[in-house]
Structures are given as structure tokens and as C-alpha cells.
PDB file of N, CA and C in Angstrom:
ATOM      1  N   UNK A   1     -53.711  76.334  21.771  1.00  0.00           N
ATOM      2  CA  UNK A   1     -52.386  75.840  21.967  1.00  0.00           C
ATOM      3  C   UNK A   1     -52.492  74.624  22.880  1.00  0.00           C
ATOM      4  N   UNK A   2     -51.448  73.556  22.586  1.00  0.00           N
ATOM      5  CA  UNK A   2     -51.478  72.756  23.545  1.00  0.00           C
ATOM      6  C   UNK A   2     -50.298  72.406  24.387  1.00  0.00           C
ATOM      7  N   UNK A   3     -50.311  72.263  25.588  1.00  0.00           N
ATOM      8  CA  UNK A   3     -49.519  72.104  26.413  1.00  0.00           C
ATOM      9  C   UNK A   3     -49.563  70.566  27.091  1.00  0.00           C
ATOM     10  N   UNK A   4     -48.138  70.177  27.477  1.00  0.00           N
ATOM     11  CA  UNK A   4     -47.961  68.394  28.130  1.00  0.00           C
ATOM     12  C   UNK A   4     -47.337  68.926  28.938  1.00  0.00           C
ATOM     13  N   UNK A   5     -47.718  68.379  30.454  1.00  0.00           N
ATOM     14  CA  UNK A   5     -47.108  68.767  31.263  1.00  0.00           C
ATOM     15  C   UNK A   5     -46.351  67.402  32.660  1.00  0.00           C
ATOM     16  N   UNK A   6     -45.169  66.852  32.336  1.00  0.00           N
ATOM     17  CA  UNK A   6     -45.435  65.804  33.224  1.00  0.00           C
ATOM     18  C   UNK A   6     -44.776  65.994  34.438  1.00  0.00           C
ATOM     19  N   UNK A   7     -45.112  65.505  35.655  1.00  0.00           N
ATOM     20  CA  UNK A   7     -44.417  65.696  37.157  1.00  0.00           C
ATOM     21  C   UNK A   7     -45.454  64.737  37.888  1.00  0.00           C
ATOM     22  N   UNK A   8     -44.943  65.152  38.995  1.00  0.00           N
ATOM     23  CA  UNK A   8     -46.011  64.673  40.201  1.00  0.00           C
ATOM     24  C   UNK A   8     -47.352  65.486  40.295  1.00  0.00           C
ATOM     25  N   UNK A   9     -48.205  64.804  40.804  1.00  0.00           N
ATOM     26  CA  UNK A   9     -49.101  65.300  41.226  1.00  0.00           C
ATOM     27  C   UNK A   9     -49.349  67.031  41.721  1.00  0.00           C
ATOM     28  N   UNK A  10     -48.570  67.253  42.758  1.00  0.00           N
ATOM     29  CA  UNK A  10     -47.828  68.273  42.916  1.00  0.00           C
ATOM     30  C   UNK A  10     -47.135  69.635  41.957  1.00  0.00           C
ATOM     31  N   UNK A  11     -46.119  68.972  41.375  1.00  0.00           N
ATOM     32  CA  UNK A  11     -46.300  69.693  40.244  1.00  0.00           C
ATOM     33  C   UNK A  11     -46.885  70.136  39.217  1.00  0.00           C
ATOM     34  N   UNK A  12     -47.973  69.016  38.966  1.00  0.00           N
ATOM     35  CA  UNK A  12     -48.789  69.350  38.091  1.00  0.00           C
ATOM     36  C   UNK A  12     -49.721  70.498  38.175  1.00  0.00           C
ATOM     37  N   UNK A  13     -50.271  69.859  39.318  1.00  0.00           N
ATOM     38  CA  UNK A  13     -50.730  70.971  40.342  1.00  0.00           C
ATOM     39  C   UNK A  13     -50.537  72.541  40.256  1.00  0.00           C
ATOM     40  N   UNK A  14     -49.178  73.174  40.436  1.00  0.00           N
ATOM     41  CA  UNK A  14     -48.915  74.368  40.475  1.00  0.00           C
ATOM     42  C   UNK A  14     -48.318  74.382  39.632  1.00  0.00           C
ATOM     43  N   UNK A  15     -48.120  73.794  38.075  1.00  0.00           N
ATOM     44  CA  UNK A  15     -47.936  73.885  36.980  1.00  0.00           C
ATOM     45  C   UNK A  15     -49.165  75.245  36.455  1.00  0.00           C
ATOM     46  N   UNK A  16     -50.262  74.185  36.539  1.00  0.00           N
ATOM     47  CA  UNK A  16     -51.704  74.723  35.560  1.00  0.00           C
ATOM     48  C   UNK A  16     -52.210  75.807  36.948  1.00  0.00           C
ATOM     49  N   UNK A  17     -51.968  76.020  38.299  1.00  0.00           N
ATOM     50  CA  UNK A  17     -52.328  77.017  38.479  1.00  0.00           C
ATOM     51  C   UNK A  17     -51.307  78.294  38.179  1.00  0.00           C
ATOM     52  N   UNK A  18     -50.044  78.231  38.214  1.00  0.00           N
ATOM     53  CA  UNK A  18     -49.068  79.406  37.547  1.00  0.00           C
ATOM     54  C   UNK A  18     -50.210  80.035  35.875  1.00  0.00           C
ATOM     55  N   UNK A  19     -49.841  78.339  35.054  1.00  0.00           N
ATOM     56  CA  UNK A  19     -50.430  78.565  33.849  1.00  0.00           C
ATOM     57  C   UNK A  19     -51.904  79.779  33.465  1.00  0.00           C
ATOM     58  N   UNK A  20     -52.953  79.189  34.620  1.00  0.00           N
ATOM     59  CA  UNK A  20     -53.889  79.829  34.563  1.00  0.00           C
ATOM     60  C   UNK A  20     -53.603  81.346  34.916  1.00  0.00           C
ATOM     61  N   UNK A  21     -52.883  82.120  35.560  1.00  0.00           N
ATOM     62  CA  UNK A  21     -52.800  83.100  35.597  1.00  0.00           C
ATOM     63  C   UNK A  21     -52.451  84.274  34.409  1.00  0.00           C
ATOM     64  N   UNK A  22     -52.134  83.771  33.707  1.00  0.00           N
ATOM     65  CA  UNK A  22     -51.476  84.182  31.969  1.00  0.00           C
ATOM     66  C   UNK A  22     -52.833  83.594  31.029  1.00  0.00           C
ATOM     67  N   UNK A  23     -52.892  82.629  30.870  1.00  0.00           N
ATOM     68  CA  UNK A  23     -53.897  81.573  29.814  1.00  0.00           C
ATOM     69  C   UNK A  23     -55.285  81.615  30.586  1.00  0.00           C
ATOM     70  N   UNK A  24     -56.198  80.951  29.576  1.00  0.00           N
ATOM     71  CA  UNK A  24     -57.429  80.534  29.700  1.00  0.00           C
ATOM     72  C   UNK A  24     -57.277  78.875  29.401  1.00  0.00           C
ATOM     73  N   UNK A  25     -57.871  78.110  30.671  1.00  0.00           N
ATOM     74  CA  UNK A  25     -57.682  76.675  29.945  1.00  0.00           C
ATOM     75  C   UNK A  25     -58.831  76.487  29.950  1.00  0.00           C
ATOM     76  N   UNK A  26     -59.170  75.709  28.519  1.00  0.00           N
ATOM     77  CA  UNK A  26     -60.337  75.449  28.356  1.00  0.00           C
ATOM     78  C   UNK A  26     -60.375  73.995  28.799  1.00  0.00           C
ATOM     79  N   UNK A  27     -59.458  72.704  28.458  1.00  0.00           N
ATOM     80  CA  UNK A  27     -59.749  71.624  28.879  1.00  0.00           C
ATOM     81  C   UNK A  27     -58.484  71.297  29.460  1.00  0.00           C
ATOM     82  N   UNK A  28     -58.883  70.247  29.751  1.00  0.00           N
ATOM     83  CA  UNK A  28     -57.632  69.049  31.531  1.00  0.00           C
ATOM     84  C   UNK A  28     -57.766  67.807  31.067  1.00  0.00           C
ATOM     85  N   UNK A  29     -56.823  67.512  30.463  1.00  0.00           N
ATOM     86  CA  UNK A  29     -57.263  65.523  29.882  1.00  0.00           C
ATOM     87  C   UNK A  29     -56.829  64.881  31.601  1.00  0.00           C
ATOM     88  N   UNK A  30     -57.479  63.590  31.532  1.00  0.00           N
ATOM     89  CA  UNK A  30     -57.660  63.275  32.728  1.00  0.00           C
ATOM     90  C   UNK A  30     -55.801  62.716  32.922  1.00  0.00           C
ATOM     91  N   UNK A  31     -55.083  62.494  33.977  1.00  0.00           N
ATOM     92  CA  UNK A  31     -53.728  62.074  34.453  1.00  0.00           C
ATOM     93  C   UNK A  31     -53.747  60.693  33.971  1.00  0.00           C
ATOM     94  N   UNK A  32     -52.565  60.834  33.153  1.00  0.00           N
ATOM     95  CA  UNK A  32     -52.263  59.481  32.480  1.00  0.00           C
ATOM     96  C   UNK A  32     -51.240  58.949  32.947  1.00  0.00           C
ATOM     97  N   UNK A  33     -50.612  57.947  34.082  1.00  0.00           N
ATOM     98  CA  UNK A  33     -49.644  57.307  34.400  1.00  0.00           C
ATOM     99  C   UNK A  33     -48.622  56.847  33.418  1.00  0.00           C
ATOM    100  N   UNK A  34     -46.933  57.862  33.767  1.00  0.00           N
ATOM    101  CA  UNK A  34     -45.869  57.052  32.671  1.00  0.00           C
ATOM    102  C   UNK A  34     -45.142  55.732  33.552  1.00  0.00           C
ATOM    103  N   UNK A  35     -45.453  54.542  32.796  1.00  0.00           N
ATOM    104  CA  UNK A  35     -45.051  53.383  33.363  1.00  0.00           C
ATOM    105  C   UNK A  35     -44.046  53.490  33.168  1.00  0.00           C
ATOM    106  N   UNK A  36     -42.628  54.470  33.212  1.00  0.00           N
ATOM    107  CA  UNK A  36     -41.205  54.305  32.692  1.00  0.00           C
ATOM    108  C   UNK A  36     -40.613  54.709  34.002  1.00  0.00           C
ATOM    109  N   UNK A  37     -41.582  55.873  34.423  1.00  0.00           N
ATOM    110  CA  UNK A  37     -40.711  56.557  36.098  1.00  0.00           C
ATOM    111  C   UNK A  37     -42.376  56.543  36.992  1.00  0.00           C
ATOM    112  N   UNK A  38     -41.972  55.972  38.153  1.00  0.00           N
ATOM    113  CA  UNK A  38     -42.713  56.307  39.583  1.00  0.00           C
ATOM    114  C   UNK A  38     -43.439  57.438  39.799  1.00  0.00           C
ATOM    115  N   UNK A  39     -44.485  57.405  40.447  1.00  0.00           N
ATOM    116  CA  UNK A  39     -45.487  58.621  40.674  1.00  0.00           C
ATOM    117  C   UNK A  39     -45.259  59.685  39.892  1.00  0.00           C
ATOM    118  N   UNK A  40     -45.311  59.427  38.550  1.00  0.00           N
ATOM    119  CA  UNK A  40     -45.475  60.488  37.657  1.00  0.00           C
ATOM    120  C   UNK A  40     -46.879  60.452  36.471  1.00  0.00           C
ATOM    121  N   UNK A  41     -46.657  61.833  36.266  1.00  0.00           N
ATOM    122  CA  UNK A  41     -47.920  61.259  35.207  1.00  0.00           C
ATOM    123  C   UNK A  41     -47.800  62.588  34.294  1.00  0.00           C
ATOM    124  N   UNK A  42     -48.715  62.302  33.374  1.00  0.00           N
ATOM    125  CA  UNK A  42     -49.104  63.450  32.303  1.00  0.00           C
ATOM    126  C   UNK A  42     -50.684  63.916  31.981  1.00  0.00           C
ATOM    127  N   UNK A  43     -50.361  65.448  31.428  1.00  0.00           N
ATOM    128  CA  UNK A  43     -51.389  66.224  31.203  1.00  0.00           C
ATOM    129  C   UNK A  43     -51.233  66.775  30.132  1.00  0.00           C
ATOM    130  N   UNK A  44     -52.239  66.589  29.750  1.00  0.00           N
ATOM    131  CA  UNK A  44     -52.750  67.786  28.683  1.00  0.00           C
ATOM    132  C   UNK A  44     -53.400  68.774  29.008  1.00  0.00           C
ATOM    133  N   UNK A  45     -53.108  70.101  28.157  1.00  0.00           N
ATOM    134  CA  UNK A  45     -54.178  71.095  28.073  1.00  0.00           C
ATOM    135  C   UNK A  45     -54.129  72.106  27.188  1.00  0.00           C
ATOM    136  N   UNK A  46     -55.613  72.360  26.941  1.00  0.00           N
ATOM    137  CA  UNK A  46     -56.207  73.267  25.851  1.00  0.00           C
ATOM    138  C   UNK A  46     -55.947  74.579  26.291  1.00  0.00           C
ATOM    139  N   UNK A  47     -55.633  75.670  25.828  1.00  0.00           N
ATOM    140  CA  UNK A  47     -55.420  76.869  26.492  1.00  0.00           C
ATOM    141  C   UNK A  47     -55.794  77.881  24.947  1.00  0.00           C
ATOM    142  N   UNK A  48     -55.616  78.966  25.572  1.00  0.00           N
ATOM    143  CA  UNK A  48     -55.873  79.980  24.653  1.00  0.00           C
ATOM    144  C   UNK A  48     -55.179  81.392  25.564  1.00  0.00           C
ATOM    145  N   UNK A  49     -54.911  82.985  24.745  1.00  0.00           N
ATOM    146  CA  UNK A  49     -54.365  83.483  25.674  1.00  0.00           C
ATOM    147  C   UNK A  49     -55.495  84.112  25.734  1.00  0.00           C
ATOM    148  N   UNK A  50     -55.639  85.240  27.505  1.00  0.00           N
ATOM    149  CA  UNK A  50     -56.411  85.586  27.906  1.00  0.00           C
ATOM    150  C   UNK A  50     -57.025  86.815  27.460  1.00  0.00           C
ATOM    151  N   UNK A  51     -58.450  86.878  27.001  1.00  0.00           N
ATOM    152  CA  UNK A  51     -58.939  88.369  26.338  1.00  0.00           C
ATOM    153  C   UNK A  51     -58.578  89.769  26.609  1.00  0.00           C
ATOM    154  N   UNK A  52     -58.445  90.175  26.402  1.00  0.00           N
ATOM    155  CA  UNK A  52     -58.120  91.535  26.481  1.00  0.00           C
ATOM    156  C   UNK A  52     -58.748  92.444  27.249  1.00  0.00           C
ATOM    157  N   UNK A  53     -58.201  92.829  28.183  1.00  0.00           N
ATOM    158  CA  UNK A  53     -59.435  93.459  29.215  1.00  0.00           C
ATOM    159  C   UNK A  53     -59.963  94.924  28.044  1.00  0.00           C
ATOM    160  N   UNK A  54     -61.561  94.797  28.307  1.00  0.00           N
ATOM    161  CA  UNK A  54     -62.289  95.749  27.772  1.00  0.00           C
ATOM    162  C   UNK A  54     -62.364  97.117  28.162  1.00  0.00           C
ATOM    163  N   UNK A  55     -62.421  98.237  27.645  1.00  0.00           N
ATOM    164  CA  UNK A  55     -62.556  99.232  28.326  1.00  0.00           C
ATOM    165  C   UNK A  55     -63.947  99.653  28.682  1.00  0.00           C
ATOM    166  N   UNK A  56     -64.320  99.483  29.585  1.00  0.00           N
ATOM    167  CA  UNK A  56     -66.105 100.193  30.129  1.00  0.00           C
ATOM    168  C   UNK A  56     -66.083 101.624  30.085  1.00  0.00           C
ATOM    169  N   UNK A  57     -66.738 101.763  29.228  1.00  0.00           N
ATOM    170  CA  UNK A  57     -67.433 103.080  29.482  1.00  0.00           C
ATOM    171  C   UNK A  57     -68.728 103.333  29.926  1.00  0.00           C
ATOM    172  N   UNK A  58     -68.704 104.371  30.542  1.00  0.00           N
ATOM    173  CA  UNK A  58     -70.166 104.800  31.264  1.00  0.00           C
ATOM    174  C   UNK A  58     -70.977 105.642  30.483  1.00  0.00           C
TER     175      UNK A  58
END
């Protein structure tokens, strides 16, 4: 799945760490500056949802 995520730095920030708690991200495109609004920018990311915890047996 892919996700765009734009804000500040900041937000971005505790965007993809919320995200990571649910998802697996596999990739982070590097912060792309929107020349339309001030200290903002955009992200991408690769995600997938998180495996299924296994059951161990002994």
C-alpha cells in the first residue's frame, strides 16, 4: 500500500511513527519540498500490514 503524507517536519515525523505501530514500512522516499506552502513537504511510503504474531510452541 502506499501512503503520501504531507506536513511539517514534525508531523511527518509522528505521522510514520503512529503509522509504524499498526504497519510495516518497508520504504521512506526522501522529503520533497511543496513550493505552493512554507516548510512543508511530502512523503511517501511503502507499507504492508503487520504479520501475524506466530504461535510458539515448545
Amino acid at each position: 500500500m502506499n501512503i503520501r503524507i504531507e506536513g511539517t517536519e514534525a508531523e511527518i515525523a509522528y505521522a510514520i511513527a503512529q503509522l509504524r505501530k499498526h504497519l510495516t514500512i518497508g520504504q521512506i522516499s526522501p522529503y520533497l519540498p511543496l513550493h505552493h506552502r512554507a516548510r512543508t513537504w511530502r512523503v511517501f511510503l511503502n507499507t504492508a500490514p503487520k504479520p501475524a504474531p506466530t504461535r510458539w510452541t515448545a
